[in-house]
Protein backbone atom coordinates (compact mmCIF):
# COMPACT_ATOMS: atom_id res chain seq x y z
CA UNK A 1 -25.84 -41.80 230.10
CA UNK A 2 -27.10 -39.30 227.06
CA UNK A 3 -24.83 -36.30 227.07
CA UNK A 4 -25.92 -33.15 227.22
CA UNK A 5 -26.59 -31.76 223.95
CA UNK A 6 -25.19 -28.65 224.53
CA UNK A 7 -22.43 -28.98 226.55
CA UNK A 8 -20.20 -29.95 224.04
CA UNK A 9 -21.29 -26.68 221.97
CA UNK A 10 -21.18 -24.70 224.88
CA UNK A 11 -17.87 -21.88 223.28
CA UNK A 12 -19.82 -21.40 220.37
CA UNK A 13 -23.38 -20.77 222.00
CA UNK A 14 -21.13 -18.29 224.13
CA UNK A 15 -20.09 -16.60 220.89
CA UNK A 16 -23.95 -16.54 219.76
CA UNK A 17 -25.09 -14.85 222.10
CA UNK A 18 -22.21 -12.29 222.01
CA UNK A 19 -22.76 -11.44 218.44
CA UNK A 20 -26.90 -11.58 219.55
CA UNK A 21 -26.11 -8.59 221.35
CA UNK A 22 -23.54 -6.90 219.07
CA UNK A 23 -25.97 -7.63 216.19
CA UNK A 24 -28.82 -5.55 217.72
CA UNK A 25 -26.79 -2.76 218.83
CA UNK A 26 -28.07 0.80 216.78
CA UNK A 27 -27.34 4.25 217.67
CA UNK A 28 -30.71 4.77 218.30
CA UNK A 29 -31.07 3.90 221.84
CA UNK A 30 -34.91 2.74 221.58
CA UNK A 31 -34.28 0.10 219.25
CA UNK A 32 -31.15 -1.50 221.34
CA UNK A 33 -32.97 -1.46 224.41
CA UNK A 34 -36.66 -2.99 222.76
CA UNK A 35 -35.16 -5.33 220.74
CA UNK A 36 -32.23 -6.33 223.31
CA UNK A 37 -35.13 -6.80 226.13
CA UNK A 38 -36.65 -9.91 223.96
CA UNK A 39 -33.27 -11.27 222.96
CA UNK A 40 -32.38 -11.33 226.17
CA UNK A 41 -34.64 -12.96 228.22
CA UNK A 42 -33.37 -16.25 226.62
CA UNK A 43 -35.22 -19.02 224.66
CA UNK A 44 -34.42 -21.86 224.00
CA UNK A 45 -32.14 -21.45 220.94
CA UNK A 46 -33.13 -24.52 219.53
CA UNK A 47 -33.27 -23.31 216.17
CA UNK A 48 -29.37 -22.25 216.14
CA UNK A 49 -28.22 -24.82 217.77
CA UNK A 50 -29.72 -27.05 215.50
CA UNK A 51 -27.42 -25.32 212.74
CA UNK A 52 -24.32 -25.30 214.82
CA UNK A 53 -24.61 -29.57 215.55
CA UNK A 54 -26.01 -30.15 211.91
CA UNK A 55 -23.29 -28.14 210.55
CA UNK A 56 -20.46 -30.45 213.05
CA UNK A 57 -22.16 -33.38 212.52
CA UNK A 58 -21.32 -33.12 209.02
CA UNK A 59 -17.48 -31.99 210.53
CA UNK A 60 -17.74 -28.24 209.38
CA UNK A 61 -14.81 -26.30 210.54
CA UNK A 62 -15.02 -22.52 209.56
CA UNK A 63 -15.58 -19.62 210.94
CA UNK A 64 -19.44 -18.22 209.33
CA UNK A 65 -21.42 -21.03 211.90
CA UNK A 66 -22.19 -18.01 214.53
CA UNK A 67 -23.22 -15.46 211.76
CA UNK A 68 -25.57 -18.45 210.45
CA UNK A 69 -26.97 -19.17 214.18
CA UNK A 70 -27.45 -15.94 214.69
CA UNK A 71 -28.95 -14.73 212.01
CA UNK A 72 -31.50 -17.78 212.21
CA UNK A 73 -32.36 -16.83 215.83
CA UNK A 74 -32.82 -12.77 214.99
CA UNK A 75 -35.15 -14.41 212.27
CA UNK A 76 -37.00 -16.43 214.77
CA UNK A 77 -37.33 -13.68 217.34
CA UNK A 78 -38.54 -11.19 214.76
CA UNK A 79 -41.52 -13.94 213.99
CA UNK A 80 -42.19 -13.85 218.06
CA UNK A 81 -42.33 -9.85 218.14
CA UNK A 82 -45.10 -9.88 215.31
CA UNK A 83 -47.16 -13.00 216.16
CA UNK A 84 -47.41 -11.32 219.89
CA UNK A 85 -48.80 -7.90 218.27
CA UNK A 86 -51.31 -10.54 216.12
CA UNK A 87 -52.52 -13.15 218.60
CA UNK A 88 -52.63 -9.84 221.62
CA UNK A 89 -50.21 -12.23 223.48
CA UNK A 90 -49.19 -10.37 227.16
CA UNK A 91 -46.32 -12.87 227.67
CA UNK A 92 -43.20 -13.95 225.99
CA UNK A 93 -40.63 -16.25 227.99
CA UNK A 94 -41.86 -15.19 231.06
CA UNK A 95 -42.21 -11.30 230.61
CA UNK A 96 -44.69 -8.97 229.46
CA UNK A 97 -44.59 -9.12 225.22
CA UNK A 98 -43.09 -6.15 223.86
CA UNK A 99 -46.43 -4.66 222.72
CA UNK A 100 -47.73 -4.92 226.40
CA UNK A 101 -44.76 -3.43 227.71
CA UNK A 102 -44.47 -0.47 225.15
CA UNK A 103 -47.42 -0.58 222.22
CA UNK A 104 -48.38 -2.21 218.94
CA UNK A 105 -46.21 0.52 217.20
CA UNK A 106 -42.92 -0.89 219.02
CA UNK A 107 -43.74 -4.29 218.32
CA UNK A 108 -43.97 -3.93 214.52
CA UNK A 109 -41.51 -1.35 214.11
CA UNK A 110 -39.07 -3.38 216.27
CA UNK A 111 -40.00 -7.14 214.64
CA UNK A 112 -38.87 -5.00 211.96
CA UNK A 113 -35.77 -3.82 212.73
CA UNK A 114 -35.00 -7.65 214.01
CA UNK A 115 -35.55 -8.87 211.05
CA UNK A 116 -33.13 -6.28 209.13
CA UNK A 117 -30.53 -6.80 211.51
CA UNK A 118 -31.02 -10.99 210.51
CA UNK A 119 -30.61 -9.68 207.12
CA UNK A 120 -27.49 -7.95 207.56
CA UNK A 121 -25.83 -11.04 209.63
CA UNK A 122 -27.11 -13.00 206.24
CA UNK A 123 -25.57 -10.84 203.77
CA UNK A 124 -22.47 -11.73 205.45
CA UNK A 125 -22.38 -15.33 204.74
CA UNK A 126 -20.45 -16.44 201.57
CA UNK A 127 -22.46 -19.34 200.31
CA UNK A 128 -25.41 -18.18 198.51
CA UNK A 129 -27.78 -21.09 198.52
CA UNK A 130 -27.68 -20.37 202.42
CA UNK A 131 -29.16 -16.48 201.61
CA UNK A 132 -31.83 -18.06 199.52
CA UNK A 133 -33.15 -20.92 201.60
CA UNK A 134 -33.13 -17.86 204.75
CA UNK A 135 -34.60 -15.80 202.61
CA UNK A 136 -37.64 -18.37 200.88
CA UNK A 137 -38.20 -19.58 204.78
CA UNK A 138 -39.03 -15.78 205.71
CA UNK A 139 -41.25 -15.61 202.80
CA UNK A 140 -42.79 -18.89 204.05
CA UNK A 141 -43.11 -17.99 207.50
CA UNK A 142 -45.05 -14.40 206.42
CA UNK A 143 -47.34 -16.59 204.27
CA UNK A 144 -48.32 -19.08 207.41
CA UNK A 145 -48.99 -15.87 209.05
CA UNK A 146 -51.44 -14.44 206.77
CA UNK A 147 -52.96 -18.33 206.55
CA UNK A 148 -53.50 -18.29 210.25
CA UNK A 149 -55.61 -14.86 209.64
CA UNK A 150 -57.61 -16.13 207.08
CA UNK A 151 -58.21 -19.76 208.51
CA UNK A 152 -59.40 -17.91 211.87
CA UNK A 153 -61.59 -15.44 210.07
CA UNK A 154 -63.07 -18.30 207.90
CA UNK A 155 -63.49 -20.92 211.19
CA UNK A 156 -62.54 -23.63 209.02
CA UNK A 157 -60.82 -25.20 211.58
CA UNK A 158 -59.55 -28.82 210.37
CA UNK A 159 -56.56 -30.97 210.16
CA UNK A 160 -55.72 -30.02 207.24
CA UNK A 161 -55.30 -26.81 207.85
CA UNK A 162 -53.83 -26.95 211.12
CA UNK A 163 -50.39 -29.10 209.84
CA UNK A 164 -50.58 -26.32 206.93
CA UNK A 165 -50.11 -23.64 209.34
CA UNK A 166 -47.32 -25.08 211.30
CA UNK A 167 -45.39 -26.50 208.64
CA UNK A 168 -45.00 -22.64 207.79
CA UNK A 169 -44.77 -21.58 210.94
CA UNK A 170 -43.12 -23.62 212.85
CA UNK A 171 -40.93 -26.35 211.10
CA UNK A 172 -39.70 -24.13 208.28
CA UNK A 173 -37.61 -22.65 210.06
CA UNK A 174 -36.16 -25.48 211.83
CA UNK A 175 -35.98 -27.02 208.42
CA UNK A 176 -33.87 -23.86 207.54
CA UNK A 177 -32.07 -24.23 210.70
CA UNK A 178 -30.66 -27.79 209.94
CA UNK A 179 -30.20 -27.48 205.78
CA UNK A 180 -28.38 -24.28 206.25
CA UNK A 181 -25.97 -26.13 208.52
CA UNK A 182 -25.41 -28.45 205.66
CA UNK A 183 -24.97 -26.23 203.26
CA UNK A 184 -22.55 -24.93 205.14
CA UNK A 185 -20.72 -27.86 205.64
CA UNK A 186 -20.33 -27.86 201.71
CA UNK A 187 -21.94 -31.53 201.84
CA UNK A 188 -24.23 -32.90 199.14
CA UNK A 189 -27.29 -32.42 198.02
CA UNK A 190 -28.80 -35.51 199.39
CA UNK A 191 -27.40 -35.00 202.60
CA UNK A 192 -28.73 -31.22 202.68
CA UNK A 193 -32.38 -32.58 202.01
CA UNK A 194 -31.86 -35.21 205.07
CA UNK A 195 -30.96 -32.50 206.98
CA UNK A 196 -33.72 -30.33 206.09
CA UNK A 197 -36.29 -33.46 206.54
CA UNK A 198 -34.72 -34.25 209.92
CA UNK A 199 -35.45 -30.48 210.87
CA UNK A 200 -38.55 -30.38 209.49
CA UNK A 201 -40.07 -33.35 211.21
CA UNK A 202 -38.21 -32.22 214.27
CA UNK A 203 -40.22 -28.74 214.37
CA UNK A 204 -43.46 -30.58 213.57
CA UNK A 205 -43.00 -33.05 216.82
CA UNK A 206 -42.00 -29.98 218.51
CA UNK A 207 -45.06 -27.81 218.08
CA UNK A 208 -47.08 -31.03 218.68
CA UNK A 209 -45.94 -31.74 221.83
CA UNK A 210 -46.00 -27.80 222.17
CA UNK A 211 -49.42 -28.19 221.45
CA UNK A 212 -50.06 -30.92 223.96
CA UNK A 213 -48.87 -28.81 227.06
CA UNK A 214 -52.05 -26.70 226.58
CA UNK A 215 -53.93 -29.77 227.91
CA UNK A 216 -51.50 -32.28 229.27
CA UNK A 217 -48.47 -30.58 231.09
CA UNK A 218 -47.59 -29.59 234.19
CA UNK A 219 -46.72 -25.97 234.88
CA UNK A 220 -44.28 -26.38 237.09
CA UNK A 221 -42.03 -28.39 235.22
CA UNK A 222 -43.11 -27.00 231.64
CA UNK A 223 -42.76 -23.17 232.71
CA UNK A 224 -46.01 -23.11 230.10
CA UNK A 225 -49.64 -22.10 231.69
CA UNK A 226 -52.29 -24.34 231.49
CA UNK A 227 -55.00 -23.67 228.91
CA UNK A 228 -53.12 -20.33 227.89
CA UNK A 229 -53.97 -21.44 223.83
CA UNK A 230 -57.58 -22.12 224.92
CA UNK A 231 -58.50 -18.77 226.06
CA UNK A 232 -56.53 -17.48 223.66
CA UNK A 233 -58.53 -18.52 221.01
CA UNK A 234 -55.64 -20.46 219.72
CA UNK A 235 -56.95 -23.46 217.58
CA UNK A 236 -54.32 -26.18 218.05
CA UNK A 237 -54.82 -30.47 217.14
CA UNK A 238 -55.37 -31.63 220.56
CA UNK A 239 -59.03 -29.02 220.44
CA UNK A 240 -59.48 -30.53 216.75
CA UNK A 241 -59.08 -33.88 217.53
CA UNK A 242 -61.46 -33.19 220.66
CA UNK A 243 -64.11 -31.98 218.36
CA UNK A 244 -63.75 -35.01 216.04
CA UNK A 245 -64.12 -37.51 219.40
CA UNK A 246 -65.95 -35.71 221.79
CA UNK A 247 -69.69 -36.96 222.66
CA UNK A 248 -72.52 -34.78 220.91
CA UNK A 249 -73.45 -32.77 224.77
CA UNK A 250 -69.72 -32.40 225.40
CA UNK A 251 -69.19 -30.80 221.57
CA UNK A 252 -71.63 -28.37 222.10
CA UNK A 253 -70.05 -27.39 225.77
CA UNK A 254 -66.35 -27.36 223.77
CA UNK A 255 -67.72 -25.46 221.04
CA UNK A 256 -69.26 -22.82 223.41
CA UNK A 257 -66.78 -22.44 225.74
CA UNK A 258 -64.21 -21.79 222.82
CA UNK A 259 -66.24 -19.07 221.56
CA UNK A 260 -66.51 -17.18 225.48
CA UNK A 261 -62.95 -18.11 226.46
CA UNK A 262 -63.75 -18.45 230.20
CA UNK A 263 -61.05 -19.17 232.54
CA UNK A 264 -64.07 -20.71 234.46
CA UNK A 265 -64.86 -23.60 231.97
CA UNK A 266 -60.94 -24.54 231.48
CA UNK A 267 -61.20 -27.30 234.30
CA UNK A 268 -64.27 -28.69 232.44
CA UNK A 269 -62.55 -28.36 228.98
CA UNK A 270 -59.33 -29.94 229.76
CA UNK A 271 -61.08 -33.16 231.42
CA UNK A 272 -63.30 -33.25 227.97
CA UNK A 273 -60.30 -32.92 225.94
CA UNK A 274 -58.00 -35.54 228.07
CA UNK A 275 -61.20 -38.40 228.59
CA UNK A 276 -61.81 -38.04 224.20
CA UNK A 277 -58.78 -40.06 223.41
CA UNK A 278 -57.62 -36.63 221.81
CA UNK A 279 -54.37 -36.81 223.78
CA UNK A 280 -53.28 -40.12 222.93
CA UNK A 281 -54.21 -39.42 219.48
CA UNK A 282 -51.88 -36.29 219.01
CA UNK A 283 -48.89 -38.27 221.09
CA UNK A 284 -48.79 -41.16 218.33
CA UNK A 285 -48.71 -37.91 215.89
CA UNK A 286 -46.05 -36.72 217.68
CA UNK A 287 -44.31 -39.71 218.05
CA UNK A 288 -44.41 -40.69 214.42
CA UNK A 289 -42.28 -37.39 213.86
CA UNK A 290 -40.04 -38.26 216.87
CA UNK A 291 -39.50 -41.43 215.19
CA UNK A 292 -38.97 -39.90 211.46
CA UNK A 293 -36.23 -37.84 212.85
CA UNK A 294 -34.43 -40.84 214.51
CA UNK A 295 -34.43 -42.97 211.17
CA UNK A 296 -33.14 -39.90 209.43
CA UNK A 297 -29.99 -39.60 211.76
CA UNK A 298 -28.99 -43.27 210.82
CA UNK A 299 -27.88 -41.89 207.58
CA UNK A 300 -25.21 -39.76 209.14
CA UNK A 301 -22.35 -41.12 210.30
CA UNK A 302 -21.52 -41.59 213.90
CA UNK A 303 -20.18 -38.54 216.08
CA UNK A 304 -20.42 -36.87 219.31
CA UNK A 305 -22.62 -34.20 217.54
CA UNK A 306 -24.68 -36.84 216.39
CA UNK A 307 -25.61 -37.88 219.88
CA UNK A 308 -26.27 -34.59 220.89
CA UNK A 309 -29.02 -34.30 218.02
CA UNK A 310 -30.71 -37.70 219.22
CA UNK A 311 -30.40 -36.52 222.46
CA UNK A 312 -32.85 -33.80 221.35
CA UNK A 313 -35.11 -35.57 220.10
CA UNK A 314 -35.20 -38.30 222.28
CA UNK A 315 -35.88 -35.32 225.27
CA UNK A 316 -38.67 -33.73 223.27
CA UNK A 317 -40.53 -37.38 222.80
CA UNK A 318 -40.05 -37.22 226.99
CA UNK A 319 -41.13 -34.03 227.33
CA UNK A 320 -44.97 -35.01 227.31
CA UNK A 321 -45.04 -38.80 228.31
């Protein structure tokens, strides 16, 4: 039986969520309670825990690993509060998005904050290669952002583009997540790039499968609504590969019905999506990455913590077949 990759972390993801809370406490009582009401209502915490079994994989024993999880989830979360003022999101893990709840104001103001209070949790780290690869990941993440704007406002919607986009925006930071926890393990420099590989392919075959849910999953074990990237004008690879299958009457339907983003045509959409092969297509993507991160492990040596990371990805590669 796999264990469960967090139960043997489960003190220090205790501790992370302690100094979560601590981290975004301010004496001005809007900004705890905005700020605190995102942090709060969970996540996944992939992206720290990545750092925390990275970082004891490679048998790291000090005491800076909940600073450096925290301060790479704050990061994350500040990226969420934005990209729901941008994309007009009304969810976020269940609940109305911060802008819905409050305004646009509060959701860049409070990203904001967020973000400083990362910042602060950073400065506190003693390793300063660890600053600068948080730091060049923010940088990256802002500039996928601005991408996503201009690719949208272009409609030069490709491939390409697409693995552009979330290679910034999405396996960056789990990138950052699992070189961080290297670097913090004082290991060397080869190891810290297979680390950083492993987490990048990780966060690609994450927003892949991500991806896939849109079209393939099942709500009530996914938790994610069906077709909610669709009418949200979200252009993801499963739509792209669609376009580059799909029959020439069932191209112009897909092509329309992107542009009106009626609930009423999702039935028809998903059928034209699933019957082009574009599923299967994306899932050997997906896998490939799955796959990537598995050969990668085999250069570390064998541990509990270990497990727990192939457990991951082993779950994710489930998570859609």
């Amino acid at each position: 039986m796999e264990p469960n990759p967090y139960k043997q972390i489960e003190t220090e993801l205790s501790e992370l969520e302690i100094v979560l809370q601590d981290s975004i406490y301010s004496d001005i009582k809007l900004a705890t309670e905005v700020s605190s009401y995102i942090v709060s209502s969970g996540g996944k915490r992939i992206r720290p825990i990545l750092a925390v079994l990275v970082a004891k994989t490679l048998a790291y024993k000090g005491k800076e690993l909940i600073n450096l999880a925290a301060a790479i989830e704050l990061l994350h979360t500040a990226t969420l509060i934005h990209d729901d003022v941008v994309d007009e999101s009304e969810v976020r893990r269940g609940k109305k998005s911060i802008h819905k709840k409050w305004d646009n104001a509060h959701g860049v103001l409070v990203g904001d904050f967020v973000y400083s209070k990362a910042f602060q949790l950073m400065a506190s780290l003693s390793n300063k290669k660890i600053i600068q690869t948080l730091a060049n990941s923010t940088n990256r993440i802002a500039e996928g952002e601005v991408l996503q704007l201009n690719i949208l406002e272009s409609k030069a919607f490709n491939e390409e583009g697409y693995f552009e986009i979330i290679s910034r925006k999405t396996a960056e930071l789990f990138k950052a997540s699992a070189s961080t926890g290297a670097l913090l393990a004082n290991v060397d420099e080869n190891l810290v790039r297979i680390s950083g590989e492993f987490g990048f392919s990780l966060g690609i075959s994450f927003q892949l499968r991500d991806d896939l849910l849109d079209y393939s999953g099942k709500e009530f074990e996914t938790g994610k609504k069906i077709g909610k990237d669709f009418l949200e004008g979200k252009v993801t690879l499963p739509l792209i590969k669609a376009l580059q299958l799909a029959k020439t009457n069932e191209l112009k339907f897909l092509q329309k019905a992107f542009k009106k983003g009626d609930k009423a045509d999702l039935t028809k959409v998903i059928d034209i999506i699933r019957q082009s092969g574009a599923i299967d297509a994306v899932q050997k993507k997906a896998e490939k990455y799955s796959d990537r991160c598995l050969n990668l492990l085999d250069r570390f040596e064998d541990s509990t913590y270990k497990k727990s990371l192939e457990t991951i990805v082993i779950d994710l590669k489930e998570r859609c077949n």
